[in-house]
N, C-alpha and C. Protein backbone atom coordinates (compact mmCIF):
# COMPACT_ATOMS: atom_id res chain seq x y z
N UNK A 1 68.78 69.28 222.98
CA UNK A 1 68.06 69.87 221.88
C UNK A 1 67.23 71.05 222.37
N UNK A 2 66.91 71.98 221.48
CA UNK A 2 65.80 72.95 221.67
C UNK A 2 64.12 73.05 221.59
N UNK A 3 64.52 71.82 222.27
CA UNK A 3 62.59 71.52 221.90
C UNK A 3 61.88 72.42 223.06
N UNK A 4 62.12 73.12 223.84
CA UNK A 4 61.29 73.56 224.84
C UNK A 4 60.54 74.51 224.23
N UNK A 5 60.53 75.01 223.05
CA UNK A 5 59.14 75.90 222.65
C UNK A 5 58.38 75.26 222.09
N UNK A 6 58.34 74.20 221.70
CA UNK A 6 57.67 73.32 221.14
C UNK A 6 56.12 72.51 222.18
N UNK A 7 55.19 72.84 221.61
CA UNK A 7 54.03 72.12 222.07
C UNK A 7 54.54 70.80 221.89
N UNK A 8 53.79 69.93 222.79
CA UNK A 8 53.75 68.84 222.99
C UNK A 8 53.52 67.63 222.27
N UNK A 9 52.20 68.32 221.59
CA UNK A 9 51.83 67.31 220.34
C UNK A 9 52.19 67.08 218.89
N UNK A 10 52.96 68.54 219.13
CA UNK A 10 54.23 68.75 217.54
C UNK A 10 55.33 67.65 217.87
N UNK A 11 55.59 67.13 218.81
CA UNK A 11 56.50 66.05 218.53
C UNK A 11 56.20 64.44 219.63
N UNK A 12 55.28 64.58 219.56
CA UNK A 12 54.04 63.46 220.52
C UNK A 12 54.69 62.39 219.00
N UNK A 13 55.19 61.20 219.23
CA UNK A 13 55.31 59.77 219.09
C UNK A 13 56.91 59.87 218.53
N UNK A 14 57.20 60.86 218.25
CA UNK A 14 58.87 61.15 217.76
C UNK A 14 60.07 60.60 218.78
N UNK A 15 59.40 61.35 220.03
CA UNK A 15 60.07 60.77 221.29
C UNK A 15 60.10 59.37 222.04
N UNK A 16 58.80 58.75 221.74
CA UNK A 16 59.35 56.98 221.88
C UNK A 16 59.64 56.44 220.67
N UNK A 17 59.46 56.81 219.53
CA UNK A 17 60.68 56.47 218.56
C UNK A 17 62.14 56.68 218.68
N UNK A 18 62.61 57.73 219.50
CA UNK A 18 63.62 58.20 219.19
C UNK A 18 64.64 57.67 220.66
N UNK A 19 63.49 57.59 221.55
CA UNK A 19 63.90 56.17 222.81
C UNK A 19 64.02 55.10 222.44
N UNK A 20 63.10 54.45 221.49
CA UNK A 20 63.55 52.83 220.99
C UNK A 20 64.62 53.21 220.77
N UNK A 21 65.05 53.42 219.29
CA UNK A 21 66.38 53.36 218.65
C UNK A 21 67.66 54.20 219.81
N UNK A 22 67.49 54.79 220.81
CA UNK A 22 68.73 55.71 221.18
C UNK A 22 69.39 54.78 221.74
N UNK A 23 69.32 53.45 222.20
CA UNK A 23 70.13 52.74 223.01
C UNK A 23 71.30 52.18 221.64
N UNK A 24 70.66 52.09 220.42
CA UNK A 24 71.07 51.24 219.61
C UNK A 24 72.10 52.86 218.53
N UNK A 25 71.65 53.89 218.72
CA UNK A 25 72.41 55.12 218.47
C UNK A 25 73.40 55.59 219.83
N UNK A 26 74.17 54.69 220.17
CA UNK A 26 74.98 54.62 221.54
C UNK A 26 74.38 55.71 222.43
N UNK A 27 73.38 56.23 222.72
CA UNK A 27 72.72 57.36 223.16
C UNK A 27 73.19 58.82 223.01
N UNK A 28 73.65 58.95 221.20
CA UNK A 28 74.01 60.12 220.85
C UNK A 28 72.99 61.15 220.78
N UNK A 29 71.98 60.67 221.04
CA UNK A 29 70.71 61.74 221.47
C UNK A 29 70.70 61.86 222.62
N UNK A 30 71.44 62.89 223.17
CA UNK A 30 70.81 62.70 224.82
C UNK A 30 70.64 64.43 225.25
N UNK A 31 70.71 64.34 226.88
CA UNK A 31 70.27 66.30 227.11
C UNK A 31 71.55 66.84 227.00
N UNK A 32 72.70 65.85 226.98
CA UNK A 32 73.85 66.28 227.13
C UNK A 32 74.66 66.80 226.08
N UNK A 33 73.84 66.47 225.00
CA UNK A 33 74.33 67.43 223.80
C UNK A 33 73.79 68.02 223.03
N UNK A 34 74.16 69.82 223.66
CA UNK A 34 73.40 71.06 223.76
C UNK A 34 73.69 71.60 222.35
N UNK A 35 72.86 70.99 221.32
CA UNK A 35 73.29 71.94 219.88
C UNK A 35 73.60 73.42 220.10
N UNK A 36 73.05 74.00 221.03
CA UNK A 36 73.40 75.44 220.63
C UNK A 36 75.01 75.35 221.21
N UNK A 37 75.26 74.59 222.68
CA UNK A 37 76.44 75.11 223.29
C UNK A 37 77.93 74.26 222.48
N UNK A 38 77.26 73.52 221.40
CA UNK A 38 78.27 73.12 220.79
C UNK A 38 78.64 73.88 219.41
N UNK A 39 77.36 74.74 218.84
CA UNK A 39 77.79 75.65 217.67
C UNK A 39 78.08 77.04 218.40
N UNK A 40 78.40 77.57 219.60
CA UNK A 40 78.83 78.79 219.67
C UNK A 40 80.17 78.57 220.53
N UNK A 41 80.56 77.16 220.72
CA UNK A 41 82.28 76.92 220.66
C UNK A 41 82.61 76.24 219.34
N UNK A 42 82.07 76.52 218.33
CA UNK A 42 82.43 76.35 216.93
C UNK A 42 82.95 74.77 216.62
N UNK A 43 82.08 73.92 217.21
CA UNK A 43 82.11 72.56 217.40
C UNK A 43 81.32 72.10 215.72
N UNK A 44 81.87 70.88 215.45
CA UNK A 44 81.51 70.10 214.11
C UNK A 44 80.53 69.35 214.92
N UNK A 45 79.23 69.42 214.25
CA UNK A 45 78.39 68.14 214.27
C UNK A 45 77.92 67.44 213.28
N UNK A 46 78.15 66.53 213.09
CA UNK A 46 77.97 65.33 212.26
C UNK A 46 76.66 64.25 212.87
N UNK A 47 75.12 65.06 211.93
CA UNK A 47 74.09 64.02 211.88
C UNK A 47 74.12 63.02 210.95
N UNK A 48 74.48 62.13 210.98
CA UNK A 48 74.35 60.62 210.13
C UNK A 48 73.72 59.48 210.66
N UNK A 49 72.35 59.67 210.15
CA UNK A 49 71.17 58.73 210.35
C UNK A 49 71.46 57.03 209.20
N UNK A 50 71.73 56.04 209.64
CA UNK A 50 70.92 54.81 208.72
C UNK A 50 69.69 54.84 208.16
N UNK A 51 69.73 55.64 206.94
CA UNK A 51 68.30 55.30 206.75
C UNK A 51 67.53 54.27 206.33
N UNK A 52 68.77 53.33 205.54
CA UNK A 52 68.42 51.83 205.29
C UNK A 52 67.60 50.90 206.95
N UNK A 53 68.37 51.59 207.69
CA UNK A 53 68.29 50.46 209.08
C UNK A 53 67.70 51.30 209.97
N UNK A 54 67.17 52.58 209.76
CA UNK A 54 66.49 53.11 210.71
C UNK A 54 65.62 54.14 209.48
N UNK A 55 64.82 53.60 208.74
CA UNK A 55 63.95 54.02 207.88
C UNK A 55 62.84 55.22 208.71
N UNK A 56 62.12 54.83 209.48
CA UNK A 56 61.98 55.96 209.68
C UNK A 56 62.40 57.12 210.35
N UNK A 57 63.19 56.97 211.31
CA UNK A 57 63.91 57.91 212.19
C UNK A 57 64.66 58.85 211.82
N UNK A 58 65.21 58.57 210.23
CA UNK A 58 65.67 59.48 209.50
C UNK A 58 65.04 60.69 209.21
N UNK A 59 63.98 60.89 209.05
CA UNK A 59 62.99 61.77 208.46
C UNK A 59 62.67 62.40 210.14
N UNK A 60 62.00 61.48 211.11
CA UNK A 60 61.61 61.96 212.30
C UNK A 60 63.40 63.24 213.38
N UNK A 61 64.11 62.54 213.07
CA UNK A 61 65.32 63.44 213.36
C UNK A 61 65.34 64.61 212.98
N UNK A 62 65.48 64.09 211.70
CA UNK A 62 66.05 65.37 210.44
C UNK A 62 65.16 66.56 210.75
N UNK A 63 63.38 66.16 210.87
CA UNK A 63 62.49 67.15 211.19
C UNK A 63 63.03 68.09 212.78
N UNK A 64 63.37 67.67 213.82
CA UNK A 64 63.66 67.92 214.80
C UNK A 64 65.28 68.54 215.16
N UNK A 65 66.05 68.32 213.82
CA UNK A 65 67.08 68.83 213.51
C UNK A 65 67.26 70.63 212.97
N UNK A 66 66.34 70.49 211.94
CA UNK A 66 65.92 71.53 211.81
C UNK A 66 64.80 72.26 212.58
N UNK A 67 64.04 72.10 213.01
CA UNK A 67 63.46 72.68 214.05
C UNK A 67 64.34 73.70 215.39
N UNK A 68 65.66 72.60 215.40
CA UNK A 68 66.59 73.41 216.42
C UNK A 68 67.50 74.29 215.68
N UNK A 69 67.60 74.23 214.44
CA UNK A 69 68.20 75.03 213.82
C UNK A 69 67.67 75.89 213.24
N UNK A 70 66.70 75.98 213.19
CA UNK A 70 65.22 77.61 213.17
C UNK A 70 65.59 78.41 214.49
N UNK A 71 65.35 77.22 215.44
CA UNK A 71 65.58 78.09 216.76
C UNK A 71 66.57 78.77 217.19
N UNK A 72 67.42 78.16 216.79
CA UNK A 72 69.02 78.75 216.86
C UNK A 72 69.40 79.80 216.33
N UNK A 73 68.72 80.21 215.55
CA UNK A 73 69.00 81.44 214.62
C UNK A 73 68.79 82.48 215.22
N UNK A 74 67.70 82.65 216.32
CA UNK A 74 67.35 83.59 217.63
C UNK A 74 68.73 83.42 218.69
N UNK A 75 69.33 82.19 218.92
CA UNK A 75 70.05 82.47 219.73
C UNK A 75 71.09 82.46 219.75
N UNK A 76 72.01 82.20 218.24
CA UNK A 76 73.22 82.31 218.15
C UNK A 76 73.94 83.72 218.19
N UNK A 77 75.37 84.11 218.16
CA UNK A 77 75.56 85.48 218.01
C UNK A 77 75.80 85.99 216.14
N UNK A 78 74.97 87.01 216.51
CA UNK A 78 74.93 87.52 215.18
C UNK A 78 75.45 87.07 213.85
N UNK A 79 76.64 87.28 214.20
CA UNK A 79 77.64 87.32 213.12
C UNK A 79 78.36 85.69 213.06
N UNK A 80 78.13 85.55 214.10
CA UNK A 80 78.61 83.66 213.70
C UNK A 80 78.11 82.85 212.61
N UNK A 81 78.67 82.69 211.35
CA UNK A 81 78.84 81.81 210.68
C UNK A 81 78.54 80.34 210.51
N UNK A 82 77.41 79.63 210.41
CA UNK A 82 77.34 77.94 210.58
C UNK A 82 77.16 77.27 208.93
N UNK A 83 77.90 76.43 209.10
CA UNK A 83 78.00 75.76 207.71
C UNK A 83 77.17 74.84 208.05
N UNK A 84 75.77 74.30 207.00
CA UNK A 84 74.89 73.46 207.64
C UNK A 84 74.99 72.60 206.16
N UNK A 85 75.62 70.94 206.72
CA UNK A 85 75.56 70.31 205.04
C UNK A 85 74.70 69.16 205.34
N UNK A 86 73.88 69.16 204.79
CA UNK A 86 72.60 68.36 204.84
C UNK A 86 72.85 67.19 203.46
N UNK A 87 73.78 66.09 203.93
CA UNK A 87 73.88 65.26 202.94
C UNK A 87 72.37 64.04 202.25
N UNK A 88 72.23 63.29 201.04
CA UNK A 88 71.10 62.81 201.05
C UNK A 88 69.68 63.87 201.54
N UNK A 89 69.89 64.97 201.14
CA UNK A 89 68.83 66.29 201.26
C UNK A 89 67.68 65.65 201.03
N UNK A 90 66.79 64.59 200.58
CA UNK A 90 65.80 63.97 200.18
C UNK A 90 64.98 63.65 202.11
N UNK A 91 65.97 63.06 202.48
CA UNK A 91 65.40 62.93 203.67
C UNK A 91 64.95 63.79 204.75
N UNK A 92 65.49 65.02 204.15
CA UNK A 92 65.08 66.42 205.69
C UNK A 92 64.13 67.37 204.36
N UNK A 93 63.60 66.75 203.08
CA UNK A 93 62.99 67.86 202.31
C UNK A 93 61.35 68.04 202.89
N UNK A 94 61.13 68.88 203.16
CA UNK A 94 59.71 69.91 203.76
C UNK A 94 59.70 71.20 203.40
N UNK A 95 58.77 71.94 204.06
CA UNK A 95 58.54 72.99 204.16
C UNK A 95 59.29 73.96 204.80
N UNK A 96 59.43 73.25 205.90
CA UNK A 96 60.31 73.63 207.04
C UNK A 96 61.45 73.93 206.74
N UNK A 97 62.73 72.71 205.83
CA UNK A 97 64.09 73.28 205.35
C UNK A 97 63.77 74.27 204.39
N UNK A 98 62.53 74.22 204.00
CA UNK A 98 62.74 75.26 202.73
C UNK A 98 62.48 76.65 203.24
N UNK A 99 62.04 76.77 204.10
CA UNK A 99 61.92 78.26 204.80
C UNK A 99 62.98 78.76 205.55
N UNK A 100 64.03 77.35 205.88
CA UNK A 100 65.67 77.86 206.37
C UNK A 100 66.17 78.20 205.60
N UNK A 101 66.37 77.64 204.47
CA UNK A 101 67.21 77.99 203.25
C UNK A 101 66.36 78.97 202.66
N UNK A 102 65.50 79.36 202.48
CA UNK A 102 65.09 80.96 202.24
C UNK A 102 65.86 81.90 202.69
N UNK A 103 65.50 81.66 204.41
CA UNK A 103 66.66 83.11 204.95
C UNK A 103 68.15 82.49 205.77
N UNK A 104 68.35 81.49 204.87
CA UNK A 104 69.91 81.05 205.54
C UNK A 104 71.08 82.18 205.57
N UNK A 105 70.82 82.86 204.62
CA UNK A 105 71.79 83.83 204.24
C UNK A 105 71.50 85.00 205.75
N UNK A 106 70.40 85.51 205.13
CA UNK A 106 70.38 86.11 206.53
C UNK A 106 70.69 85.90 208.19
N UNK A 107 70.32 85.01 207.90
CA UNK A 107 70.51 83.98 209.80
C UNK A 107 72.27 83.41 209.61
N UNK A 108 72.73 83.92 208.32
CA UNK A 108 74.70 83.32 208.46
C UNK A 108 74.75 82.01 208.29
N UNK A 109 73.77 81.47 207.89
CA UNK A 109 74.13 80.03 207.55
C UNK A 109 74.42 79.98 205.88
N UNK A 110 75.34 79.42 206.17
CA UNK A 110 75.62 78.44 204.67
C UNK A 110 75.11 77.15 204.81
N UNK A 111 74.18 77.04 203.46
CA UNK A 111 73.75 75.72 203.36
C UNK A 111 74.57 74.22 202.33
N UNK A 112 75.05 73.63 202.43
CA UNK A 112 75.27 72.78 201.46
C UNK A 112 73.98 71.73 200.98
N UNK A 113 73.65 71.48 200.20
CA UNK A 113 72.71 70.09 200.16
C UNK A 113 73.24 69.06 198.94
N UNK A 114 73.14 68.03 199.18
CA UNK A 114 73.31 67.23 198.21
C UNK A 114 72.21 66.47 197.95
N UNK A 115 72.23 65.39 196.57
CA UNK A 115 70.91 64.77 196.29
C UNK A 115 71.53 64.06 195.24
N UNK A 116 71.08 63.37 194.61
CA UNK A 116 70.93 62.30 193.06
C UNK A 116 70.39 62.92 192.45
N UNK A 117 68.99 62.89 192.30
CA UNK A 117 68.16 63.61 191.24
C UNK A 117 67.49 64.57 191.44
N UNK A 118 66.92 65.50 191.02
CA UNK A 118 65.87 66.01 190.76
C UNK A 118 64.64 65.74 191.58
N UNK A 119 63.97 64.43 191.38
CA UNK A 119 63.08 63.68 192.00
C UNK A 119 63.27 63.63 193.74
N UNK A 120 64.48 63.69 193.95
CA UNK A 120 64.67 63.70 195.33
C UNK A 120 64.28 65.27 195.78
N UNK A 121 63.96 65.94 195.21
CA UNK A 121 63.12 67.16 196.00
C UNK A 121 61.89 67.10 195.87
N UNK A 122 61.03 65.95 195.30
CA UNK A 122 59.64 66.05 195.29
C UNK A 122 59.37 65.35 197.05
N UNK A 123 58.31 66.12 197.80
CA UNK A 123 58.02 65.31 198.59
C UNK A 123 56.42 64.83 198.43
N UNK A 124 55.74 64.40 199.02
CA UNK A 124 54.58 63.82 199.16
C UNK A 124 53.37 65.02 198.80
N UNK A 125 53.67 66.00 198.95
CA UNK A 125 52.44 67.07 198.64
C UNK A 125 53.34 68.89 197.79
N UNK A 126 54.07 68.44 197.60
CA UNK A 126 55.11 69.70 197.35
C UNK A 126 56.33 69.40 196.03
N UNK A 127 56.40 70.08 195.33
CA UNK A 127 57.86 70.33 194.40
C UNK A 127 58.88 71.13 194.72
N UNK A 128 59.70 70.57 195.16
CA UNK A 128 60.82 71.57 195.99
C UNK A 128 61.71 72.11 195.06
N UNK A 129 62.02 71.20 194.02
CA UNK A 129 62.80 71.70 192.84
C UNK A 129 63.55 73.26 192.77
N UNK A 130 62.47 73.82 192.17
CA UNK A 130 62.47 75.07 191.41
C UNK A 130 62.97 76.43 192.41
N UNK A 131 62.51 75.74 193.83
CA UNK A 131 62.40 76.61 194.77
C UNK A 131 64.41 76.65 195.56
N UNK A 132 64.09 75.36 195.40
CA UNK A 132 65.45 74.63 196.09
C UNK A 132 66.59 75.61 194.86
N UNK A 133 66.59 75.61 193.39
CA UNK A 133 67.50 75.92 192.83
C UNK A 133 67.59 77.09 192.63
N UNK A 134 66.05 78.01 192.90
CA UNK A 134 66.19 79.29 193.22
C UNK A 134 66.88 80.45 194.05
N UNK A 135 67.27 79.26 195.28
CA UNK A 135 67.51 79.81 196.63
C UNK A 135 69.21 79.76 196.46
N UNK A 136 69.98 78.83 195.66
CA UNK A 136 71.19 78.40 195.12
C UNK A 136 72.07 79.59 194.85
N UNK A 137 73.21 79.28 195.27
CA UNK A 137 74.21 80.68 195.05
C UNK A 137 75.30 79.80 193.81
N UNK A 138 75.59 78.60 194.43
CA UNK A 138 76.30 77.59 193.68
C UNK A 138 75.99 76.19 193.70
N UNK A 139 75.83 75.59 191.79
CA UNK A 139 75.66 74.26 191.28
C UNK A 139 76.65 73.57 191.37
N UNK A 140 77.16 72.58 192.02
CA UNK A 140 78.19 71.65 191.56
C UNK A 140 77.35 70.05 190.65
N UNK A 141 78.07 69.75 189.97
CA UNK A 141 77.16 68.55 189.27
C UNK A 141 78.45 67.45 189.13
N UNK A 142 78.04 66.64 189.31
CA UNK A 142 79.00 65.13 189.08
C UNK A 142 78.39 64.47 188.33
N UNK A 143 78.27 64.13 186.29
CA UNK A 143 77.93 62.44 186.21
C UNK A 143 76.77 62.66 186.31
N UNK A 144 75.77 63.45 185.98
CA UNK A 144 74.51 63.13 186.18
C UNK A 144 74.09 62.13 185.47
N UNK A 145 73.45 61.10 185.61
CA UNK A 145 72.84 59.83 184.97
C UNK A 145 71.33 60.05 184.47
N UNK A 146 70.64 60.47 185.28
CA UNK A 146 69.28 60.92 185.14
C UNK A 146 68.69 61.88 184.21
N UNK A 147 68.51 61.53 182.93
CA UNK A 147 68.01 62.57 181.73
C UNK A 147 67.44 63.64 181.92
N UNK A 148 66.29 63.17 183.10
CA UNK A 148 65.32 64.95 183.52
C UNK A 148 66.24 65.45 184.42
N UNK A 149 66.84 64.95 185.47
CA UNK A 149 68.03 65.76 186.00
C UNK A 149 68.71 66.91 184.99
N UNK A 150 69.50 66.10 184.38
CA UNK A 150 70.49 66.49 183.37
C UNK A 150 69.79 67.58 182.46
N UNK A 151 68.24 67.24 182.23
CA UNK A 151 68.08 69.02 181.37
C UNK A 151 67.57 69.91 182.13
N UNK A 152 67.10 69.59 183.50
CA UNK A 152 66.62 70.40 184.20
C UNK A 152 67.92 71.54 184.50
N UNK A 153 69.06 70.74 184.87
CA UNK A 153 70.14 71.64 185.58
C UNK A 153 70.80 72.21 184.19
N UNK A 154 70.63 71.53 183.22
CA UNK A 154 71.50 72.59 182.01
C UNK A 154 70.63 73.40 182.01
N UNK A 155 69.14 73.85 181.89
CA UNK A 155 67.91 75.07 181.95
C UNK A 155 68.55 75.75 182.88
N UNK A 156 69.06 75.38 183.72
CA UNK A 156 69.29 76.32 184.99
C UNK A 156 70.74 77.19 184.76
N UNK A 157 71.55 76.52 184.29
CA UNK A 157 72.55 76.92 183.47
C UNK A 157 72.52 77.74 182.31
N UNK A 158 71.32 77.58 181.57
CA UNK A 158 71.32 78.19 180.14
C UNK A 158 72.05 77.80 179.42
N UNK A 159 72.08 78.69 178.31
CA UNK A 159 71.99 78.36 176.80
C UNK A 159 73.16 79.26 176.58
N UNK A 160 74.60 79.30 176.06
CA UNK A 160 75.62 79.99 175.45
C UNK A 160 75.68 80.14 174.07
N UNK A 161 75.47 81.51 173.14
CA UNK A 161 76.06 81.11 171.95
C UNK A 161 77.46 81.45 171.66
N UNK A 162 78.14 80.42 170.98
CA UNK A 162 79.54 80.35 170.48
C UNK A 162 79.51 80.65 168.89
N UNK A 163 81.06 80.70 169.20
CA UNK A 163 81.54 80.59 167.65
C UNK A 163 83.16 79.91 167.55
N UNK A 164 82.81 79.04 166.51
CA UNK A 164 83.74 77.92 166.39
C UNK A 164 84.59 78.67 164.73
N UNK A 165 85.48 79.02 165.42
CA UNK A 165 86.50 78.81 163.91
C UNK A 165 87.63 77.97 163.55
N UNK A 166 87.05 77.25 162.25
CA UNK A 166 88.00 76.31 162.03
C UNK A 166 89.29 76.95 160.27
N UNK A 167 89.92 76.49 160.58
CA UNK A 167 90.98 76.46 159.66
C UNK A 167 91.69 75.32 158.91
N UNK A 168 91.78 75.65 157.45
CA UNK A 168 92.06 74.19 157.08
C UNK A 168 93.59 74.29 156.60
N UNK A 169 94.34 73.79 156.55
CA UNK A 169 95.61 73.42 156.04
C UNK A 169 96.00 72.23 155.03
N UNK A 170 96.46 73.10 153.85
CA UNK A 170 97.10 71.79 152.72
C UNK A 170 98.32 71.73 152.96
């Protein structure tokens, strides 16, 4: 990981959290896998946290996930391309993703995010919402169940007027 610009106390108790659980994450956290030297041989990485079974580590990762992917943006090459899909987006929502996905475009990242509702962009001191759908190039929607979901994203969509012509036949 790219933690070496990082003060000490920005990630002071993350790291014996992230020692408990690594024996039990077959030690897919280790020094030996160099996010940067695996996105500039155009390598897939796949973060998939338990968050049921590792409740908090999800959030403590995800923070440290993006953190290396701020950093990375200094050291990748220019023009390289990273598709970054941040599934269950509820769990990495801060400040922090929201200032990647501000200038993702610029830094060549494509972002994907997914979520359930609406509600899953509120975090503890912040509404990510408005900001999150601002930053959006493309909506996909499945089935929304959730009523404030569902009018929030038709607002975002707008309003069409039509015209229906009907014809009758005897």
């Amino acid at each position: 990981m790219l933690t070496n610009n990082f003060a000490e106390k920005e990630i002071s108790g993350m790291i014996s959290k992230l020692d408990i659980t690594n024996m039990q994450l077959n030690n897919s956290l280790s020094k030996n896998n160099s996010l940067f030297e695996l996105i500039t041989k155009h390598k897939t990485i796949l973060f998939s946290i338990n968050s049921l079974k590792y409740p908090e580590l999800d959030s403590l990762a995800g923070k440290i996930i993006i953190q290396d992917l701020k950093e990375l943006t200094t050291l990748k090459p220019v023009n390289q391309k990273i598709n970054v899909v941040l599934d269950e987006f509820n769990v990495f929502a801060n400040e922090t993703i929201v200032n990647l996905i501000n200038k993702s475009r610029s830094f060549n990242y494509q972002c994907f995010l997914s979520f359930q509702t609406t509600n899953d962009l509120k975090t503890n001191n912040m509404n990510l919402t408005d900001t999150i759908f601002g930053n959006v190039s493309n909506i996909v929607c499945h089935n929304i169940k959730d009523p404030n979901t569902a009018e929030y994203v038709a607002s975002v969509f707008g309003t069409q007027e039509t015209e229906k012509i009907t014809h009758q036949l005897d």
